[in-house]
Protein backbone atom coordinates (compact mmCIF):
# COMPACT_ATOMS: atom_id res chain seq x y z
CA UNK A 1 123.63 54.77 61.64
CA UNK A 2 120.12 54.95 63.48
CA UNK A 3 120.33 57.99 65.60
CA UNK A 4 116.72 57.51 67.12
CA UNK A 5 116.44 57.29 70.97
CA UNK A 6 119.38 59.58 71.44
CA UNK A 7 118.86 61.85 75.07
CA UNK A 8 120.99 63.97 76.55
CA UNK A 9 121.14 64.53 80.86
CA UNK A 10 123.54 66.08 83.66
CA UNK A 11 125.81 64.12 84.52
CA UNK A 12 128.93 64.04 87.12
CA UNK A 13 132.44 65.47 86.86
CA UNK A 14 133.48 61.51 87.27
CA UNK A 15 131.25 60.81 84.34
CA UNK A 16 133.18 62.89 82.10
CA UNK A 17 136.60 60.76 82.39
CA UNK A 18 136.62 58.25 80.48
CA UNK A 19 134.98 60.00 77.49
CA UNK A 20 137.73 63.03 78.27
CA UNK A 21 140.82 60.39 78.39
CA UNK A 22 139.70 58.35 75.41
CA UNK A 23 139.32 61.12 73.13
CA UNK A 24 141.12 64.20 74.72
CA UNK A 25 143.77 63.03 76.87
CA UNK A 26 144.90 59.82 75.34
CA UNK A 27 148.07 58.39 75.67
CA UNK A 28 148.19 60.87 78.69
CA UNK A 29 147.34 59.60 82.22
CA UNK A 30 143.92 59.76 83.31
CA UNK A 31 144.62 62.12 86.27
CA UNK A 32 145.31 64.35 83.14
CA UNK A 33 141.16 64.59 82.77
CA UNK A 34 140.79 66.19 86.14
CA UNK A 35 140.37 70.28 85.03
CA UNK A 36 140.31 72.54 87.40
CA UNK A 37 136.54 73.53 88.23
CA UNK A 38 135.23 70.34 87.54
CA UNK A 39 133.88 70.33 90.79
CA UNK A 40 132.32 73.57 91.32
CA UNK A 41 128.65 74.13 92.29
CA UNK A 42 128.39 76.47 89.34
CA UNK A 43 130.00 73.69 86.79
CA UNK A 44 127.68 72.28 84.40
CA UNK A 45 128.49 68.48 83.10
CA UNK A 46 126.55 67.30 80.03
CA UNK A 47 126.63 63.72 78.89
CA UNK A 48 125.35 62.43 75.49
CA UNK A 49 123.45 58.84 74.94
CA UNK A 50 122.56 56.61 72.40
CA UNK A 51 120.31 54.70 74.34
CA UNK A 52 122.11 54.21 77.75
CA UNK A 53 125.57 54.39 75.98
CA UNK A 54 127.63 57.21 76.70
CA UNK A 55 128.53 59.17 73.49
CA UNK A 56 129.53 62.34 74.13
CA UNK A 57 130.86 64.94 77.13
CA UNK A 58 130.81 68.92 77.44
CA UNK A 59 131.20 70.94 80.37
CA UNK A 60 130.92 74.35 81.21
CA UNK A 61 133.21 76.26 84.17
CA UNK A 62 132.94 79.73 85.69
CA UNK A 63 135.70 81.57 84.16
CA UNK A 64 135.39 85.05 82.83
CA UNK A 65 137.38 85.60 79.59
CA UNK A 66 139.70 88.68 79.90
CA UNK A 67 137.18 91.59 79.98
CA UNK A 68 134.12 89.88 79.47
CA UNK A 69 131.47 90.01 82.11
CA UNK A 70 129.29 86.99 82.52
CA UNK A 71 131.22 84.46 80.71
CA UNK A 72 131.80 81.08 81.24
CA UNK A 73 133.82 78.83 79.63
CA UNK A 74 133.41 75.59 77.37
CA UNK A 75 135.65 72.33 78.31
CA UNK A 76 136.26 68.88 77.66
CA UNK A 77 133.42 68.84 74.56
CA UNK A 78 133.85 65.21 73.43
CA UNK A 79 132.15 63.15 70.57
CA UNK A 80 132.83 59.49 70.02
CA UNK A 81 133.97 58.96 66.10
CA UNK A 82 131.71 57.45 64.59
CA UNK A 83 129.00 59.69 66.02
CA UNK A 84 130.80 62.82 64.68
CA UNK A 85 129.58 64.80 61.36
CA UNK A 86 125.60 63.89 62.33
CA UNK A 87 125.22 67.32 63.95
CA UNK A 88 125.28 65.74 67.44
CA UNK A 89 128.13 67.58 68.70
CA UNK A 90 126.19 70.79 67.72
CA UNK A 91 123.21 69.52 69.25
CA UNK A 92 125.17 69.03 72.71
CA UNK A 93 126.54 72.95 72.26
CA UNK A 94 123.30 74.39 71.60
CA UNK A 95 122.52 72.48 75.08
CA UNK A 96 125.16 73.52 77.27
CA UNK A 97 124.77 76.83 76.07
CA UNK A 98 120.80 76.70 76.89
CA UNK A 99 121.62 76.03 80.09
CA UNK A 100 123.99 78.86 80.38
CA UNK A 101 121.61 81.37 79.27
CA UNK A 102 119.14 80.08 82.05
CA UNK A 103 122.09 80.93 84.26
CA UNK A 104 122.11 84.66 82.82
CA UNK A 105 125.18 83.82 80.70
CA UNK A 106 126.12 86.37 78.24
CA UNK A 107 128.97 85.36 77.17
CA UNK A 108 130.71 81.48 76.12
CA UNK A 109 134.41 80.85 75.19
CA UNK A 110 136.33 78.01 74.55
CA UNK A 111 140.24 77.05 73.64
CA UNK A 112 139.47 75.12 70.43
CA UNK A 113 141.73 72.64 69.13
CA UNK A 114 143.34 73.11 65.62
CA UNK A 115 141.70 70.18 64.36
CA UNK A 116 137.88 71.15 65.68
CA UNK A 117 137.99 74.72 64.87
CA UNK A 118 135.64 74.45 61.57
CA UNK A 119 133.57 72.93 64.24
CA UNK A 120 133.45 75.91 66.44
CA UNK A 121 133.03 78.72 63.78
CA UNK A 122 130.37 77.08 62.43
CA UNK A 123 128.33 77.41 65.47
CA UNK A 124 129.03 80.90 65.75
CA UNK A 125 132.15 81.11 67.78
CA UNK A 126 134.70 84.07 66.62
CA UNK A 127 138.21 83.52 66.66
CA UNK A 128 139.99 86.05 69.03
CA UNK A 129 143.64 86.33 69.11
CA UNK A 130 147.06 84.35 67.36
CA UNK A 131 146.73 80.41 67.58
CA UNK A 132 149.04 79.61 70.68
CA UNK A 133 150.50 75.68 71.80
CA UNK A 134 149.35 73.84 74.72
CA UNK A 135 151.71 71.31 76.11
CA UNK A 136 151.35 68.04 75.30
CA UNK A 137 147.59 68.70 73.27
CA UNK A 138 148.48 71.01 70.17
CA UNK A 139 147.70 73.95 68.59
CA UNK A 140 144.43 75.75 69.99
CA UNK A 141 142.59 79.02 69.41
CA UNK A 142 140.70 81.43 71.97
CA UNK A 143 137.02 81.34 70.79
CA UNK A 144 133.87 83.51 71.65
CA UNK A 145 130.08 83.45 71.37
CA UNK A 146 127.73 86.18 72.45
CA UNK A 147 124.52 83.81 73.92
């Protein structure tokens, strides 16, 4: 696959949607892809392109993990298939993060699914806590990052 003349921009909450239902909510209804914060002035909505093809989604919400002052938390990350395992989904991290450390960010955490955790460790993120279910999505794991 030719990965040249991929860009990544801020993009609306709406924006996210169909990336989030396709991929993260499907089979679910796509009032399902609405999270709470989306909407926020301190929300942060990333979208990935190949060319002016949507290929991937993160956002990041104001919402302090337990003790943790100055964190904000990861949502909705999103690669299509066959763009995953080409270190694009890393690449759109390391962004969102970027832009959280401009914000004076200390701290990033994320509920990673079972099936992306690998993912998620290998970008640094520490595992904190027993796996616990979320209804109608799976198995997930409360995840950290000092930035």
């Amino acid at each position: 696959m030719n990965l040249d003349n991929i860009t990544y921009r801020p993009i609306s909450h709406n924006e996210t949607y169909s990336l989030r239902h396709k991929i993260l909510r499907q089979g679910q209804s796509f009032e399902s892809c609405k999270m709470e914060g989306d909407t926020l002035d301190t929300s942060i909505h990333l979208g990935l392109y190949h060319g002016e093809i949507i290929i991937g989604i993160v956002s990041s919400m104001s919402e302090r993990f337990h003790n943790l002052a100055s964190s904000s938390r990861i949502r909705g990350m999103a690669i299509l298939a066959q763009y995953r395992d080409s270190g694009l989904g890393s690449y759109l991290l390391e962004k969102i993060e970027g832009k959280l450390k401009l914000n004076n960010i200390k701290w990033s955490w994320l509920k990673a699914r079972e099936n992306a955790l690998s993912f998620y460790v290998k970008n640094s993120y520490v595992i904190i806590g027993e796996p616990f279910n979320l209804p109608k999505i799976g198995l997930h794991y409360n995840c950290v990052k000092a930035l």
